[in-house]
N, C-alpha and C. Protein backbone atom coordinates (compact mmCIF):
# COMPACT_ATOMS: atom_id res chain seq x y z
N UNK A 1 0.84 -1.19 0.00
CA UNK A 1 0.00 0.00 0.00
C UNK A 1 0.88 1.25 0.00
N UNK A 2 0.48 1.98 -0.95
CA UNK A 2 0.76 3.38 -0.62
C UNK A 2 0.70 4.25 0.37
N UNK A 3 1.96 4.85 0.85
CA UNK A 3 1.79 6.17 2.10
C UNK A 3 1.96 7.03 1.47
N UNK A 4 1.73 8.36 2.20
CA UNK A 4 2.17 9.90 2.00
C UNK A 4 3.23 9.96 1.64
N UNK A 5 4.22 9.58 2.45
CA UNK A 5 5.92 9.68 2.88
C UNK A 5 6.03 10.66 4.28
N UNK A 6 7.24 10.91 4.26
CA UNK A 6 7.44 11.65 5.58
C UNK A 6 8.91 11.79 5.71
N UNK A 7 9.44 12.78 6.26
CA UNK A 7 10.60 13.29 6.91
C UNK A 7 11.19 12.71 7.89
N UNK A 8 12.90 12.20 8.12
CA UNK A 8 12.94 11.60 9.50
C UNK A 8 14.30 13.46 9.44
N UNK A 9 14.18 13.52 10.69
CA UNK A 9 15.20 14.64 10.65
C UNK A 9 16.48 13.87 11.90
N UNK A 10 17.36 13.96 11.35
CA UNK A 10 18.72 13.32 12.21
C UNK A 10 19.70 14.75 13.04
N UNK A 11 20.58 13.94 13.93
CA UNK A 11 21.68 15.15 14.08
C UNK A 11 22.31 14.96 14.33
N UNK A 12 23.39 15.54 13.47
CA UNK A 12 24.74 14.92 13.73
C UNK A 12 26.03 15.31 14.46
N UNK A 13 26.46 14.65 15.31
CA UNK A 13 27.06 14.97 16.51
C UNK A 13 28.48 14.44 16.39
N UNK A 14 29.35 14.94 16.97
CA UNK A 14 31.00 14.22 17.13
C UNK A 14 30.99 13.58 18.28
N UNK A 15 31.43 12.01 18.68
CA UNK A 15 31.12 11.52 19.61
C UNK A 15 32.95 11.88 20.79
N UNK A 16 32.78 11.39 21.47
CA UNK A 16 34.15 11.65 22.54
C UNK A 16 35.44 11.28 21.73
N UNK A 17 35.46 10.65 20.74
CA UNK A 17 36.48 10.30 19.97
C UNK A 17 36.44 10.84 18.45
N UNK A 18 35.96 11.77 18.28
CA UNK A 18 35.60 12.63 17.20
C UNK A 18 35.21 12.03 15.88
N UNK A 19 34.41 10.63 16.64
CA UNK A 19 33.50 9.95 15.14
C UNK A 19 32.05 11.13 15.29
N UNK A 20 31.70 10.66 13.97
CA UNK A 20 30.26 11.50 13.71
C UNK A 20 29.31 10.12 14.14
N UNK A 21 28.36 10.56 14.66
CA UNK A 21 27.09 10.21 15.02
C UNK A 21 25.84 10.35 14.79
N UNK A 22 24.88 9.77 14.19
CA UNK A 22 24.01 10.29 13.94
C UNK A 22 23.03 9.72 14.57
N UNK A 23 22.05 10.73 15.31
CA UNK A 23 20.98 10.51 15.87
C UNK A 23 19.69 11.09 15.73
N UNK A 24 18.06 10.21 15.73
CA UNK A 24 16.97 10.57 15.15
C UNK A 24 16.78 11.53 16.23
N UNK A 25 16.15 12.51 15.26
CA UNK A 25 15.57 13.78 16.38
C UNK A 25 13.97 13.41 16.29
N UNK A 26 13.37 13.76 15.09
CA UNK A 26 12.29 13.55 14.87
C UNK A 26 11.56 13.23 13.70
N UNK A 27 10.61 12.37 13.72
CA UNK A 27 10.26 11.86 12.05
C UNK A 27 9.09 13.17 12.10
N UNK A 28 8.86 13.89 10.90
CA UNK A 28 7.89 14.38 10.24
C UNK A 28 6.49 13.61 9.39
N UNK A 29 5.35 14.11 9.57
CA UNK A 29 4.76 13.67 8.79
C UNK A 29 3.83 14.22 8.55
N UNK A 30 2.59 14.55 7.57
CA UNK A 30 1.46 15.62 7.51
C UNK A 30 0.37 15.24 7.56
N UNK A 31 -0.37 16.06 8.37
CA UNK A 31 -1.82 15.40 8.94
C UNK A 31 -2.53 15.84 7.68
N UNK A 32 -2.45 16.29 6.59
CA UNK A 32 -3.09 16.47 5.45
C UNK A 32 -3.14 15.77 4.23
N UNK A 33 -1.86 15.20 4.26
CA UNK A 33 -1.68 14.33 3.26
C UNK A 33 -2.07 12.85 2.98
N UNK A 34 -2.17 12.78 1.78
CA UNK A 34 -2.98 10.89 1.34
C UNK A 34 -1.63 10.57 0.66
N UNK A 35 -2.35 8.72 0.85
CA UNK A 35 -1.48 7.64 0.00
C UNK A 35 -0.80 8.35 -1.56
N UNK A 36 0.38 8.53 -1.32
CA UNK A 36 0.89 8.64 -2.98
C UNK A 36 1.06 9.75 -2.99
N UNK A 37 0.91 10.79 -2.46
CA UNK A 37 1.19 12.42 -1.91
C UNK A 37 2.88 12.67 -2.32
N UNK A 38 3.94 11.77 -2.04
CA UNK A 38 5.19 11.77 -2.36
C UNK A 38 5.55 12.87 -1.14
N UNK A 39 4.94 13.37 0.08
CA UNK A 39 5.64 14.15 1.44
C UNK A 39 7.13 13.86 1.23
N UNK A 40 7.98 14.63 1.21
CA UNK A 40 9.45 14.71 1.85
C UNK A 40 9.99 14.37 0.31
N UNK A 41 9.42 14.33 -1.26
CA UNK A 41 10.21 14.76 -2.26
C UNK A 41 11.27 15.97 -2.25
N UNK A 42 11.28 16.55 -1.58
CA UNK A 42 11.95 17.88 -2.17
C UNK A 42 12.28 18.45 -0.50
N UNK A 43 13.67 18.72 -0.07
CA UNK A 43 13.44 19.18 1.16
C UNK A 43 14.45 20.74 0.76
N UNK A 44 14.13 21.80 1.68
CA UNK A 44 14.99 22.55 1.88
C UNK A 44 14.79 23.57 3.38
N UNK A 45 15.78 23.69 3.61
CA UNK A 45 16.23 24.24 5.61
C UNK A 45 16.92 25.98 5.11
N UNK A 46 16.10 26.64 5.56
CA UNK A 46 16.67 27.95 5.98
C UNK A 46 17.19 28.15 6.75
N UNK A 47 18.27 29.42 6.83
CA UNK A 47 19.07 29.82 7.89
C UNK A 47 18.87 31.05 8.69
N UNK A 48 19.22 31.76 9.09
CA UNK A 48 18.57 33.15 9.86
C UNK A 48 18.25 33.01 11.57
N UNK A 49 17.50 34.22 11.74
CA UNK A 49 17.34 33.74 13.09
C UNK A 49 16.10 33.02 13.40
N UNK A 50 15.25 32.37 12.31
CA UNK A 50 14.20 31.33 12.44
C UNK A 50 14.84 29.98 11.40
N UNK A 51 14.53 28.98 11.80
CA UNK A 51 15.21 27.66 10.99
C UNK A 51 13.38 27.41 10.59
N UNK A 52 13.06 27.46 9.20
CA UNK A 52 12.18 26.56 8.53
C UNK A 52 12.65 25.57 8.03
N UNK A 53 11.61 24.84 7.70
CA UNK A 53 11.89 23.57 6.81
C UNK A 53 11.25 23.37 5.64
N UNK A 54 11.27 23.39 4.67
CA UNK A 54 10.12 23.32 3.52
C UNK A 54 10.50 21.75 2.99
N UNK A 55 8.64 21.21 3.03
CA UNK A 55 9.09 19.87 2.61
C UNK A 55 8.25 19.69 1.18
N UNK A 56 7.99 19.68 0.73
CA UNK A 56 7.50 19.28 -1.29
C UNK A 56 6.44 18.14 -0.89
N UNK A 57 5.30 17.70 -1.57
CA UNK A 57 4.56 16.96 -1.92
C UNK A 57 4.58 17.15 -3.43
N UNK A 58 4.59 16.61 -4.52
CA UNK A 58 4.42 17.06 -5.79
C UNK A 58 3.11 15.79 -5.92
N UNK A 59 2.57 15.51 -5.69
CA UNK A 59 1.68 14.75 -5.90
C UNK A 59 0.42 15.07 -5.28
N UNK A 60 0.76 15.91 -4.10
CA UNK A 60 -0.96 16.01 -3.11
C UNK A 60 -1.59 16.81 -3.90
N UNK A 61 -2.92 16.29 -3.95
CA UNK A 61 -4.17 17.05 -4.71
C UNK A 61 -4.53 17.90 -3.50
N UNK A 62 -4.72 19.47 -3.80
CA UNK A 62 -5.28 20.31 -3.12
C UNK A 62 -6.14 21.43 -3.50
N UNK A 63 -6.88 22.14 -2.61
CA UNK A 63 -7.89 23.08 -3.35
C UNK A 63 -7.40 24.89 -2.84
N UNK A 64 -5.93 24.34 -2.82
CA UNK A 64 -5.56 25.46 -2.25
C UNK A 64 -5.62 25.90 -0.88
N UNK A 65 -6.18 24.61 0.45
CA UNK A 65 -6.28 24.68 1.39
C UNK A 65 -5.54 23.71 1.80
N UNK A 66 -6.11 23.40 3.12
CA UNK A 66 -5.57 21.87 3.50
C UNK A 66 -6.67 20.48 3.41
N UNK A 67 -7.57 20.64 2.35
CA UNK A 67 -8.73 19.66 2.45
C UNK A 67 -7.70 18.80 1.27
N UNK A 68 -7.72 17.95 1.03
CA UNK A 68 -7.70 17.12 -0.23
C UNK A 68 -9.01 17.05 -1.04
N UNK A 69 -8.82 16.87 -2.09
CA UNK A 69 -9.99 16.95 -3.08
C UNK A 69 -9.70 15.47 -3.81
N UNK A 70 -10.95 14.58 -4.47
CA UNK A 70 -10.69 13.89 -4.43
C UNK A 70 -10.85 13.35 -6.19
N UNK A 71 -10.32 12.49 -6.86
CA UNK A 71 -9.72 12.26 -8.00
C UNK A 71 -10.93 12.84 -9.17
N UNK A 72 -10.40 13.64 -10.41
CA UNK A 72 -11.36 13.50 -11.15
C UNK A 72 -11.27 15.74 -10.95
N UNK A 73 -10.73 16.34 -9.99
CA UNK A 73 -11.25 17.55 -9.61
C UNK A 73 -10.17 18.11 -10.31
N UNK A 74 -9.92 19.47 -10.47
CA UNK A 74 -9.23 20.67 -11.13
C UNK A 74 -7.82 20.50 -10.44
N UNK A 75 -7.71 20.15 -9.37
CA UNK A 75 -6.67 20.34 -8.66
C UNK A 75 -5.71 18.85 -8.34
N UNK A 76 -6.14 18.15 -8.94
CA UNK A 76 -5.40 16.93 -8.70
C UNK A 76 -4.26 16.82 -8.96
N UNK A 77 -3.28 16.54 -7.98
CA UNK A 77 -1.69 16.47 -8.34
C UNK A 77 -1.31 17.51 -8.52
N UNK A 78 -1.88 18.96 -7.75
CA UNK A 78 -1.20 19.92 -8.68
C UNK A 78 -0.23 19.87 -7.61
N UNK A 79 0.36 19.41 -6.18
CA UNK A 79 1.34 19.31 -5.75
C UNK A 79 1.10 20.60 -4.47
N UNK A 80 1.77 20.37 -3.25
CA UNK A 80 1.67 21.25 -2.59
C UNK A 80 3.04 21.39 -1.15
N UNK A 81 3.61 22.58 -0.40
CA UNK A 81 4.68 22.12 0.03
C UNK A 81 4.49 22.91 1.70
N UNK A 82 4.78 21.97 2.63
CA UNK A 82 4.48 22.20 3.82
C UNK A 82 5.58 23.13 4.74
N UNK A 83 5.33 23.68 5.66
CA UNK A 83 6.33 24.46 5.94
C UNK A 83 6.97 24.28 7.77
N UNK A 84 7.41 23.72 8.41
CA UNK A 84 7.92 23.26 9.41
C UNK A 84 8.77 24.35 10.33
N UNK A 85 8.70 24.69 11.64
CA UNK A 85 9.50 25.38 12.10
C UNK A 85 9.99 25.18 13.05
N UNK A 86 11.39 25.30 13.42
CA UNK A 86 12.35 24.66 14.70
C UNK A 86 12.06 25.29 15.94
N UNK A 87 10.89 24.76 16.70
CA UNK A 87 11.52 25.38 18.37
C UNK A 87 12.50 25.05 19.09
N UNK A 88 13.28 25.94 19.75
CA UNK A 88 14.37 25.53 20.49
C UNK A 88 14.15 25.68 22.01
N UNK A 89 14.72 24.55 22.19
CA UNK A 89 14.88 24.81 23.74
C UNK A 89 15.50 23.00 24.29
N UNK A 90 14.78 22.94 25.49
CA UNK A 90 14.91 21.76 26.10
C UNK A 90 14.32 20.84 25.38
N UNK A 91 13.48 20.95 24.81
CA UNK A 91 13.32 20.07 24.09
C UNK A 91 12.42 20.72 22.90
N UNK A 92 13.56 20.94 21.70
CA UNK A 92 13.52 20.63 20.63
C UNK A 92 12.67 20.36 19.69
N UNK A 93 12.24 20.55 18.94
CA UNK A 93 11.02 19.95 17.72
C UNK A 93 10.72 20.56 16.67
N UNK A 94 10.40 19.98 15.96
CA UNK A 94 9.88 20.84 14.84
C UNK A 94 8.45 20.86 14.71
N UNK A 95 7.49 22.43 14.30
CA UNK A 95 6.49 22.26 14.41
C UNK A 95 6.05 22.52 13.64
N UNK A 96 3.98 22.11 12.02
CA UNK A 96 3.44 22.72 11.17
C UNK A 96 3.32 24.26 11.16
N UNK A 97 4.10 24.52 10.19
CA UNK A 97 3.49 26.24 10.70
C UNK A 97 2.72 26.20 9.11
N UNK A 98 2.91 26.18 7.94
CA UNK A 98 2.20 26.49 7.39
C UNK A 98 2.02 25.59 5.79
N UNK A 99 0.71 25.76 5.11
CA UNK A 99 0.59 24.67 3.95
C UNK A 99 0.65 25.68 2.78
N UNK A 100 1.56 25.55 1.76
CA UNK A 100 1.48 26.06 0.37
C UNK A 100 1.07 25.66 -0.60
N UNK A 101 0.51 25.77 -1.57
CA UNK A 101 -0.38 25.22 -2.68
C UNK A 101 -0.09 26.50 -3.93
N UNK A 102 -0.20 26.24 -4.99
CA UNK A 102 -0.05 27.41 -6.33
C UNK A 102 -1.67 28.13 -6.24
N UNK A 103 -1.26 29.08 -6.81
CA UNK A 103 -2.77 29.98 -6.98
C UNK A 103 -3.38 29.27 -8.00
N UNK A 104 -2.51 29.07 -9.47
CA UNK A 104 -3.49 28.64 -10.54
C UNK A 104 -3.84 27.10 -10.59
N UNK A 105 -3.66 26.38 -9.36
CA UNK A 105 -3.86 24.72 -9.29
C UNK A 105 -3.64 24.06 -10.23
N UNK A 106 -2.62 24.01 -11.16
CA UNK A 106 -2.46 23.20 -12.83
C UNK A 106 -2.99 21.86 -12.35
N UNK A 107 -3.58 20.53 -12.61
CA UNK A 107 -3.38 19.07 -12.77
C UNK A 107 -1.98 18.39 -12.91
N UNK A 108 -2.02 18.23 -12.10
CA UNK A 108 -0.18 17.43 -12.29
C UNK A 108 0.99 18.47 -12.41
N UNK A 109 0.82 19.73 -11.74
CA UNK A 109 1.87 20.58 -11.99
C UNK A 109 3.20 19.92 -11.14
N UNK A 110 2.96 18.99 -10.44
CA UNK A 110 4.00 18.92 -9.30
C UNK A 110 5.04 20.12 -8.63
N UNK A 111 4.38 20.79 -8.02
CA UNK A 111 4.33 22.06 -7.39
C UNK A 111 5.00 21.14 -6.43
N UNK A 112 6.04 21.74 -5.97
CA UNK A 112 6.64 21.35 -4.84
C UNK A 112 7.92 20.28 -5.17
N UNK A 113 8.75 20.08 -6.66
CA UNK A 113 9.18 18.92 -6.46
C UNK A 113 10.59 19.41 -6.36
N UNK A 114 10.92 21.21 -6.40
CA UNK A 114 11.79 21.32 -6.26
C UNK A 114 11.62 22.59 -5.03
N UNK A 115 12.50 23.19 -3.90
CA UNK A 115 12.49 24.20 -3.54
C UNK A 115 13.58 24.74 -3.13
N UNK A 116 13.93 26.14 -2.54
CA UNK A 116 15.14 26.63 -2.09
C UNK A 116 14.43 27.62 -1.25
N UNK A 117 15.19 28.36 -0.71
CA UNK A 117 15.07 29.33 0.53
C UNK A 117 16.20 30.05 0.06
N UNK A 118 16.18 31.52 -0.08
CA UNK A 118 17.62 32.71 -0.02
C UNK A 118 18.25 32.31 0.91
N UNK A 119 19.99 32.34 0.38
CA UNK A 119 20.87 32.22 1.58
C UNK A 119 20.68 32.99 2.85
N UNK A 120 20.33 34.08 2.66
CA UNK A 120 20.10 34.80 3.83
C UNK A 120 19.34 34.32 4.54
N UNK A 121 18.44 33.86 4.78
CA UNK A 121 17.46 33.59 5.90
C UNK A 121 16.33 32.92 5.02
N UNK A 122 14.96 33.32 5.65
CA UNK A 122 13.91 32.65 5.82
C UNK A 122 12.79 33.53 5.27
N UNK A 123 13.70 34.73 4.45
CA UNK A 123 12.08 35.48 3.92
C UNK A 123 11.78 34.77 2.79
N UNK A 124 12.27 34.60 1.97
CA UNK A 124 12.28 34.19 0.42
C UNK A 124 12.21 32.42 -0.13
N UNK A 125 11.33 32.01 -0.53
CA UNK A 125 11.11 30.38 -0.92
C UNK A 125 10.80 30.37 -2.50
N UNK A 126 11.26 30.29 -3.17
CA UNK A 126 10.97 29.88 -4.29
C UNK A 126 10.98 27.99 -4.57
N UNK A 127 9.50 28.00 -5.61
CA UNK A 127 9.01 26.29 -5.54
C UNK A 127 8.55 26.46 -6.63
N UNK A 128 9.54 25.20 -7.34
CA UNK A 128 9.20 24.57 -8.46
C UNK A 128 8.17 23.67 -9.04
N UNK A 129 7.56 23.90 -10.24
CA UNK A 129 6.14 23.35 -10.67
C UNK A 129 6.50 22.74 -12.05
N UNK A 130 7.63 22.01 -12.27
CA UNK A 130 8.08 21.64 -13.47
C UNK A 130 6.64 20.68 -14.48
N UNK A 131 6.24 20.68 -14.02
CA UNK A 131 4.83 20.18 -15.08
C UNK A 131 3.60 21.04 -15.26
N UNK A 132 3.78 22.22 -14.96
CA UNK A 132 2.84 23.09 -15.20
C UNK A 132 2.77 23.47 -16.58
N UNK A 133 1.49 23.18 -17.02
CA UNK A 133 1.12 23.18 -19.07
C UNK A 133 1.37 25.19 -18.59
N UNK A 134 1.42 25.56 -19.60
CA UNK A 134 1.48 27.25 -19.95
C UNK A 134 1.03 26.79 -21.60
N UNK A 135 -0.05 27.69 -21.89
CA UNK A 135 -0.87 27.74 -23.11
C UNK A 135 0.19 27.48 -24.13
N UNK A 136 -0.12 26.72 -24.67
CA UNK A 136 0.75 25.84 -25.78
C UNK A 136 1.55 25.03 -25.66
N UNK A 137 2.15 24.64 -24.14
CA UNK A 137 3.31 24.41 -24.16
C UNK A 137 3.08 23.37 -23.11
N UNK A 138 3.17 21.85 -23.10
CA UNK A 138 2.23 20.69 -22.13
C UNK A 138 3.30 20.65 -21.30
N UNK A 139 3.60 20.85 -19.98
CA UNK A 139 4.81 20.30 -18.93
C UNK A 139 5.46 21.53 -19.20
N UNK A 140 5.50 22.56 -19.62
CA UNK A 140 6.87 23.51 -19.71
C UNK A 140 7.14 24.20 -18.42
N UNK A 141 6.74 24.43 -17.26
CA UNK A 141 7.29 24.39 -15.82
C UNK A 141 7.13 25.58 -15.43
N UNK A 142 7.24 25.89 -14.03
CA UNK A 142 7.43 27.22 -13.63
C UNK A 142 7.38 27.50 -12.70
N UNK A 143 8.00 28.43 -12.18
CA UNK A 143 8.33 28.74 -10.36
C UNK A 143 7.17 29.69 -9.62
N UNK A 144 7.09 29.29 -8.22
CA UNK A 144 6.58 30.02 -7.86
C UNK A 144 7.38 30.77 -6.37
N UNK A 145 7.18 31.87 -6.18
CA UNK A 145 8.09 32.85 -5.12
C UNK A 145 6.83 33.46 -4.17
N UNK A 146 7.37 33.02 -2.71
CA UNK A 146 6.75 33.00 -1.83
C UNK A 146 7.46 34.22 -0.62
N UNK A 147 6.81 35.16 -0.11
CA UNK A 147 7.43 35.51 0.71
C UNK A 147 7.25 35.62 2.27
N UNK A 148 7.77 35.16 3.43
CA UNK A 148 7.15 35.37 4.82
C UNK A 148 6.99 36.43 5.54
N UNK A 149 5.55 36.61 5.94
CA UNK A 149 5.36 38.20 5.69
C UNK A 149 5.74 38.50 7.60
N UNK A 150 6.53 39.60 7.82
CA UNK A 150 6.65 40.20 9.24
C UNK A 150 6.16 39.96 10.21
N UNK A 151 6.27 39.37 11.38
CA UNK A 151 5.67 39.72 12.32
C UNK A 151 5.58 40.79 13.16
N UNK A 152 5.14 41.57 13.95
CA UNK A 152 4.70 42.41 14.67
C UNK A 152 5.76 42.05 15.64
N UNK A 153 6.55 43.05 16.23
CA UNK A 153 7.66 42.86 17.00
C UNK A 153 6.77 42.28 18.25
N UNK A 154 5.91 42.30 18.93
CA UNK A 154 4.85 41.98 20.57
C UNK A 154 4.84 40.57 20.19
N UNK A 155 4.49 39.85 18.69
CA UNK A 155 4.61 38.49 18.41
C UNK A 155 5.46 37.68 18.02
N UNK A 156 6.90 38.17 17.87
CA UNK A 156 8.54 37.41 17.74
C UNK A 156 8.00 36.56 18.91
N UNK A 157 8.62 35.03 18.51
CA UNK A 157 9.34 34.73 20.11
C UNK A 157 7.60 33.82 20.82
N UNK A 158 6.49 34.71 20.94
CA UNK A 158 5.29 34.32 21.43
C UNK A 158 5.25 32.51 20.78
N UNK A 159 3.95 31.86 21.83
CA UNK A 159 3.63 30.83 21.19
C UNK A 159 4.74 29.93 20.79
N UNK A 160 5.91 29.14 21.27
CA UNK A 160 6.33 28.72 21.13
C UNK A 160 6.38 27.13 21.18
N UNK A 161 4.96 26.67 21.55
CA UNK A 161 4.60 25.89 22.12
C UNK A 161 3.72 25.22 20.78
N UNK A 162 3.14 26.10 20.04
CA UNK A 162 2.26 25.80 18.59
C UNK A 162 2.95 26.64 17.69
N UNK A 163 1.95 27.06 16.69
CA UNK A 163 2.52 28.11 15.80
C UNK A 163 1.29 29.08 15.63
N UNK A 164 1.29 29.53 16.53
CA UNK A 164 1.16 30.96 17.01
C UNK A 164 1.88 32.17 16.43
N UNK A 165 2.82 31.69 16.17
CA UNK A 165 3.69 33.21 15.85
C UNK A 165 4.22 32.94 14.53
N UNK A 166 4.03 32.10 13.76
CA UNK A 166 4.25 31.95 12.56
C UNK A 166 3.85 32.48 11.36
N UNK A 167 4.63 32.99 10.61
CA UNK A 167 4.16 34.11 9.45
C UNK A 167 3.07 33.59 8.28
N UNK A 168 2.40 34.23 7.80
CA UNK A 168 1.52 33.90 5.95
C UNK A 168 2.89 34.04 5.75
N UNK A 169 2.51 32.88 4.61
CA UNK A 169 3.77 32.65 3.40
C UNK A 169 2.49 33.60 2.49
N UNK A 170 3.58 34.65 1.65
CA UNK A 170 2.33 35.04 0.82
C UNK A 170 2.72 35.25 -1.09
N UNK A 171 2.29 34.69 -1.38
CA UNK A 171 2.77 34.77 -3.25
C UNK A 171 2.99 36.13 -3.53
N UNK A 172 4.45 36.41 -3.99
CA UNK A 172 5.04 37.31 -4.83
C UNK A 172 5.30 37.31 -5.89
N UNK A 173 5.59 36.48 -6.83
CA UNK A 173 6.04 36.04 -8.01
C UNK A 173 5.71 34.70 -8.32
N UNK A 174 5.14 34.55 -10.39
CA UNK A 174 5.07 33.03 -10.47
C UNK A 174 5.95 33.68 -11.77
N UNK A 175 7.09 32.76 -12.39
CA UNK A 175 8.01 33.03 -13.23
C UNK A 175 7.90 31.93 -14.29
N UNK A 176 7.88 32.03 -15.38
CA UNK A 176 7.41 31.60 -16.19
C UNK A 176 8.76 31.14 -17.06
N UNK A 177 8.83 30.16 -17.91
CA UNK A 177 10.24 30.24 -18.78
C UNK A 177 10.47 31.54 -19.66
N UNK A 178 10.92 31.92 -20.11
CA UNK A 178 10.98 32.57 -21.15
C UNK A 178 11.02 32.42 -22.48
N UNK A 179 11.24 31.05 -22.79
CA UNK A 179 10.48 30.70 -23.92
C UNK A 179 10.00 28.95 -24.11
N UNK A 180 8.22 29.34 -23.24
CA UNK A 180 8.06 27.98 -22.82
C UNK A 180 8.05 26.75 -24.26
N UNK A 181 8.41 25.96 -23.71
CA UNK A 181 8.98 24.54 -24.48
C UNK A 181 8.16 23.68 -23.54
N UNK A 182 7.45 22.62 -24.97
CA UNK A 182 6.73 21.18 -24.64
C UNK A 182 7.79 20.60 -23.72
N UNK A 183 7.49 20.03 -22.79
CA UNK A 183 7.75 18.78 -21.92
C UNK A 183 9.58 19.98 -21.24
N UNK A 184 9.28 20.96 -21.47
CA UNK A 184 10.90 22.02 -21.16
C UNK A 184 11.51 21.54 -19.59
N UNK A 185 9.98 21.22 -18.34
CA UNK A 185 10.26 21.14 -17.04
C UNK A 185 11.10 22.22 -16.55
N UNK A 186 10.70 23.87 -16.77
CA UNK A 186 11.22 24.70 -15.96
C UNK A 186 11.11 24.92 -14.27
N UNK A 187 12.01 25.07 -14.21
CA UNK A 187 11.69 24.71 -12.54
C UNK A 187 11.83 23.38 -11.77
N UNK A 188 12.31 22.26 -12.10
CA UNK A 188 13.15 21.07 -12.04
C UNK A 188 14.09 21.02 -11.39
N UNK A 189 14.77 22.09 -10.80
CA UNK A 189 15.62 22.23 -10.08
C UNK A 189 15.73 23.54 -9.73
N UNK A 190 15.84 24.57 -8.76
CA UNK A 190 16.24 26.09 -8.47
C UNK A 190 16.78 26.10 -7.16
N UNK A 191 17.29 27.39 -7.52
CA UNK A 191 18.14 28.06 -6.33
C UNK A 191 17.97 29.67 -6.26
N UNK A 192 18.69 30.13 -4.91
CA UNK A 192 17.39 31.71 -4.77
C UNK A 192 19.25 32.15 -4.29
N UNK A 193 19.87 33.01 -5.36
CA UNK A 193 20.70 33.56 -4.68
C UNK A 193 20.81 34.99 -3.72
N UNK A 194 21.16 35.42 -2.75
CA UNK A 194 20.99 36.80 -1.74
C UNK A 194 20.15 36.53 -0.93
């Protein structure tokens, strides 16, 4: 049978004799996602003074929320990518902060099979939709750019316990090839430099 998939997150440590070690911190998994969803295709970890995690589904059918919709609908497979955030402390975890989905829901765009985060930190996510049709052009691909919008300095830090204090990811940009090509798969791979 088919699962979702899921994230195990490890950490790796130098032991008293300066071997590396690796130990499970915590497995991930999404309370939204169905059989065949492909969860944990595509991972990428920001840096800054918040650690996200962005994990890819390119397979979950969504309606742009967190419902699944079910086979046969506009939105099937258009792929969708979850967003994870590190609390620190005594104990450690990572928690849902937020679900991404494309505005224009393609069928099989597989939204999510690639992503990155700006070196700098944690404002900027750009996510790849390498099977997104663009009028004429079946699979020719295309990115979408996400940005995490401010919090209110009174809510840094708050809620550490849920995600409470966790930002809208909010669409800035969908980038298109520049000269889309049948089966081209733009967006198959990216990176967000600054």
């Amino acid at each position: 049978a088919l699962n979702p998939g899921e994230v195990a997150i490890f950490r790796i440590m130098l032991d008293a004799r300066g071997m590396a070690v690796a130990r499970l911190e915590q497995t991930l998994a999404s309370q939204s996602m169905t059989p065949g969803d492909h969860f944990g295709c595509a991972l990428a970890v920001s840096g800054g003074s918040r650690t996200w995690l962005a994990v890819g589904a390119d397979r979950a059918s969504t309606d742009g929320s967190t419902t699944a919709l079910t086979a046969g609908s506009i939105a099937t497979m258009c792929g969708a990518v979850e967003i994870f955030e590190r609390i620190s402390g005594p104990s450690a975890r990572w928690v849902q902060a937020s679900r991404l989905s494309p505005r224009d829901a393609d069928p099989g765009a597989s939204f999510g099979a690639a992503i990155a985060f700006d070196r700098l930190g944690s404002a900027l996510l750009a996510v790849g939709a390498p099977r997104a049709d663009i009028v004429g052009a079946f699979d020719a691909g295309r990115v979408h750019v996400f940005r995490a919008a401010e919090l209110p300095e009174a809510t840094k830090g708050r809620g550490q316990s849920d995600n409470a204090s966790a930002p809208a990811w909010n669409s800035v940009a969908v980038i298109d090839p520049p000269e889309p090509n049948l089966s081209g798969w733009f967006g198959a791979s990216i990176a967000i430099e600054g």
